[in-house]
Protein backbone atom coordinates (compact mmCIF):
# COMPACT_ATOMS: atom_id res chain seq x y z
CA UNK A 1 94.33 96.90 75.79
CA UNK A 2 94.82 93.65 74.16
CA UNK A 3 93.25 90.35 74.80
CA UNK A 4 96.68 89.05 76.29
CA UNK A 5 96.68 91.87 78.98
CA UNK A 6 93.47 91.56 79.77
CA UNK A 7 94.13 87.93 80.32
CA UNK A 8 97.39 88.36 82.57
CA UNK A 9 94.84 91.04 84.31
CA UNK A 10 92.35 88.67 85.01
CA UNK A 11 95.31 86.06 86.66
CA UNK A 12 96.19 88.70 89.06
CA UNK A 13 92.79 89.24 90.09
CA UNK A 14 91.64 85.44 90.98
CA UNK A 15 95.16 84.98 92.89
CA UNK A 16 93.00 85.46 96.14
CA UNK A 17 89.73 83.93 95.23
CA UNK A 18 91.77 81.00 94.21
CA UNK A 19 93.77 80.68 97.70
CA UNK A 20 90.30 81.18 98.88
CA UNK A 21 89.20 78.12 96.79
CA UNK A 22 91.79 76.14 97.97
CA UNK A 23 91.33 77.02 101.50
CA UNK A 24 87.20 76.31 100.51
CA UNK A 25 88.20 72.80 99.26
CA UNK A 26 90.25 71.86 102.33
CA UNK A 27 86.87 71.73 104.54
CA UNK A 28 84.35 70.33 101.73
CA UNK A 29 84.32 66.42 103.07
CA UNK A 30 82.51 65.23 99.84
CA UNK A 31 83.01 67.53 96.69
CA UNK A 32 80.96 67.21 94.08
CA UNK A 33 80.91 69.12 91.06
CA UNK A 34 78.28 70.91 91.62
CA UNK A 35 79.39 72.24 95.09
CA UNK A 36 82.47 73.47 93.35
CA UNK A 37 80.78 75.14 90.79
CA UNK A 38 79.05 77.18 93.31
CA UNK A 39 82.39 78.37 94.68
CA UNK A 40 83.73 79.02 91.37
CA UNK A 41 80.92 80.95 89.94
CA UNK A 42 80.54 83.05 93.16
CA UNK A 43 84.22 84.31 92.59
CA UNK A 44 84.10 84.46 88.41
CA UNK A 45 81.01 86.28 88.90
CA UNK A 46 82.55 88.62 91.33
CA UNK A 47 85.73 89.33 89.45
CA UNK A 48 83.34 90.05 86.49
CA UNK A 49 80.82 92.26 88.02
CA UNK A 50 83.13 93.95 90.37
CA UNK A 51 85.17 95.97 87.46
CA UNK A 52 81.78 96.86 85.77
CA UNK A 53 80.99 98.25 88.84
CA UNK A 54 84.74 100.21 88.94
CA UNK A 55 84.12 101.22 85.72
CA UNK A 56 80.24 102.89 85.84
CA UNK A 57 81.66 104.42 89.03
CA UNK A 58 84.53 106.55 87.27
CA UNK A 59 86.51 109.14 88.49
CA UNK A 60 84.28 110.79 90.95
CA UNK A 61 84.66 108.23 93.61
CA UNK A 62 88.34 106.97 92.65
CA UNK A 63 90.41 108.11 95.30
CA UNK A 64 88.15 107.50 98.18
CA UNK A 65 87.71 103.76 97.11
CA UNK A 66 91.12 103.08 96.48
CA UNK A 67 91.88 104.22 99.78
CA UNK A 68 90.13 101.58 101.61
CA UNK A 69 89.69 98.42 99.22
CA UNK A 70 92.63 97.04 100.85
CA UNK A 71 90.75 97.49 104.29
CA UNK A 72 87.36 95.79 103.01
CA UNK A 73 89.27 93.17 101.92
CA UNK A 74 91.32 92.67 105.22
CA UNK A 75 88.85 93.20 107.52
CA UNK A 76 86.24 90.78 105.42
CA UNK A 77 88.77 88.21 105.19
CA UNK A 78 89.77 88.36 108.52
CA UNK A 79 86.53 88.03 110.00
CA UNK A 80 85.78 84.72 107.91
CA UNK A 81 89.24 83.21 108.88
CA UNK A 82 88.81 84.00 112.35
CA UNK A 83 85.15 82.44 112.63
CA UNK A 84 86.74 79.31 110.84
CA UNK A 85 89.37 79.15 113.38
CA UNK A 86 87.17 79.72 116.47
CA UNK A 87 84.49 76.93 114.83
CA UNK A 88 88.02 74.69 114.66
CA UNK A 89 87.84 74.07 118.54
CA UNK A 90 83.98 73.98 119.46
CA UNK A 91 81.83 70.90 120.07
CA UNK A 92 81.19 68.39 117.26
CA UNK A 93 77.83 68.76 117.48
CA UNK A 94 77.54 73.08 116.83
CA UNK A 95 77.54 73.82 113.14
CA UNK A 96 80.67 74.12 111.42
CA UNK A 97 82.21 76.58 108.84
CA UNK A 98 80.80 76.25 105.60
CA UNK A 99 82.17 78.03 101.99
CA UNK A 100 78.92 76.79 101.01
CA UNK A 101 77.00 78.72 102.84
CA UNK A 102 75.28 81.15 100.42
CA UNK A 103 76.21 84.19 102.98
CA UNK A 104 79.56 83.03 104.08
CA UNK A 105 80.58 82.32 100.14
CA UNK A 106 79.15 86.27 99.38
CA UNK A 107 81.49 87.30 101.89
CA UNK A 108 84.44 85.82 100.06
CA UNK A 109 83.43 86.72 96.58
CA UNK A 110 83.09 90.04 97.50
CA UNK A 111 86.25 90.56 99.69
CA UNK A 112 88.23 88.76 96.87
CA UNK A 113 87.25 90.84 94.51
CA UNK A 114 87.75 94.24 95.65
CA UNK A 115 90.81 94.69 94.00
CA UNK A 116 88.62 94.11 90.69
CA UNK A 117 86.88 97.32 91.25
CA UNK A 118 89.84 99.52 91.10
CA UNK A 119 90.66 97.66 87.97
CA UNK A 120 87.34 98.54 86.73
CA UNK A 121 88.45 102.37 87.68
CA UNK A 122 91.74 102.04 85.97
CA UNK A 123 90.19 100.73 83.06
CA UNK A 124 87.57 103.60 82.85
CA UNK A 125 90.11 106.37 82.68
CA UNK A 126 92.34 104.31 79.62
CA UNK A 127 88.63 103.84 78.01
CA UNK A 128 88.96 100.08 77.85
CA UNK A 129 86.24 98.12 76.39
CA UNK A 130 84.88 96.99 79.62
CA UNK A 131 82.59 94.50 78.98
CA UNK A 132 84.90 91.88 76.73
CA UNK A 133 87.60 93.12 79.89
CA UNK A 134 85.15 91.98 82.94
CA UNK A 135 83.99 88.83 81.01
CA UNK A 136 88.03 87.98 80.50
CA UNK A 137 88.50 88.77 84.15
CA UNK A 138 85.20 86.15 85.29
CA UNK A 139 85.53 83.41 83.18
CA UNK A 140 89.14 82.92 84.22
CA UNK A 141 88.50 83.49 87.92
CA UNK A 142 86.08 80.94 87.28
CA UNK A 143 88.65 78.14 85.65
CA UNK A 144 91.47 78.69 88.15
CA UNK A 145 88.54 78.67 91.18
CA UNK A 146 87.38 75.29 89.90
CA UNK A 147 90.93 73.70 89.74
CA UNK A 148 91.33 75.47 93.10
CA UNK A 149 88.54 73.98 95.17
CA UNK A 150 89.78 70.38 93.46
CA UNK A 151 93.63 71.03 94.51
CA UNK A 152 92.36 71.78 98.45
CA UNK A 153 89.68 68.72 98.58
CA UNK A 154 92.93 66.67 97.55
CA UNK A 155 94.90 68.01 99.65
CA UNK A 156 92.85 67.79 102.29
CA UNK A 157 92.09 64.18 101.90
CA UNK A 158 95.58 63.59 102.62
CA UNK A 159 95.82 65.42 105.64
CA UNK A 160 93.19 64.55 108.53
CA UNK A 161 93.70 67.39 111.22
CA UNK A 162 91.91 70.69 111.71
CA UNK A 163 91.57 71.72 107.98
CA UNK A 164 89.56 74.59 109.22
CA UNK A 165 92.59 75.63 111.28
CA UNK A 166 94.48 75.73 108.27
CA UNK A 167 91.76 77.25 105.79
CA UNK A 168 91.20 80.17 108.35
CA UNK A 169 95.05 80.51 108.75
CA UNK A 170 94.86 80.42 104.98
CA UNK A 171 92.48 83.44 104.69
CA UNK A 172 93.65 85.79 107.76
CA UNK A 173 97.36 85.83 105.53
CA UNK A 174 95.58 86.23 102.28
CA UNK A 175 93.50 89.60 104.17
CA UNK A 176 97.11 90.73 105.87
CA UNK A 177 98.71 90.28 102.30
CA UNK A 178 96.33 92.26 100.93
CA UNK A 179 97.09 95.36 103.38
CA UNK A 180 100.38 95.07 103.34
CA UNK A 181 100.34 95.48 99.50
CA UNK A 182 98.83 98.74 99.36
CA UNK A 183 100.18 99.95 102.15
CA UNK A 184 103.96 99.53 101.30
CA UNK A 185 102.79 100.82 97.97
């Protein structure tokens, strides 16, 4: 496949780990580069690894994976959104939701990039280079994360009410979106 496939591949892929980066900036007070970074790399490295991992896998285990990705994804995502939106109305003094948090940013990486790993399967069985594919498919998650996380912290400077409302809204209809995709397909 050629480099320009690959490319509009990997743009497909980070759709969701860049609503997820958006929804990430909305609740990060003070960004620094740094802290975006962090989110970006967690999802470029994700999106890379994840069709690697689709690949090595093969055929065997194809149809039992593709028949629950969408669920992993849903059910991750929706789990995270919901914990953001119950965190939206507790005290001001319990801890709040954090995409920084090094477990609560592996959730999203991995239930972003689940879709990557059927990728990875499809591009087994049309013998695709993988590796030049996967690094494609991470580096641009990467870019579009980074402008992500910047877009929400904007945004959310603009708008002072319950951003976490919003970013867990935000990642319940990415999770639904997600189902509904492979199940009306």
């Amino acid at each position: 496949m050629e480099l320009v496939n690959i490319s509009l591949i990997g743009m497909g892929l980070a759709a969701d780990a860049c609503a997820v980066s958006l929804s990430s900036g909305l609740v990060i007070r003070h960004i620094k580069f740094n802290k975006a970074v962090k989110i970006a790399l967690a999802f470029g490295i994700f999106q890379g690894i994840m069709p690697l991992i689709g690949w090595l896998t093969g055929l065997a285990f194809r149809e039992s994976i593709i028949r629950i990705d969408h669920w992993i994804a849903f059910v991750l995502l929706t789990a995270i959104g919901s914990k953001m939106i119950y965190e939206t109305y507790q005290e001001k003094t319990e801890s709040k939701f954090n995409p920084l948090d090094n477990y609560t940013l592996l959730g999203l990486a991995i239930a972003t990039s689940i879709d990557a790993l059927a990728v990875g399967l499809s591009l087994s069985v049309l013998k695709i280079s993988i590796f030049s594919a996967a690094a494609i498919i991470g580096i641009i998650t990467f870019w579009l994360s980074l402008i992500s996380v910047y877009l929400g912290h904007k945004w959310g400077n603009l708008c002072q009410f319950k951003l976490e409302l919003i970013g867990g809204i935000m990642l319940i209809i990415i999770g639904g979106k997600i189902l509904i995709h492979h199940l009306a397909s």
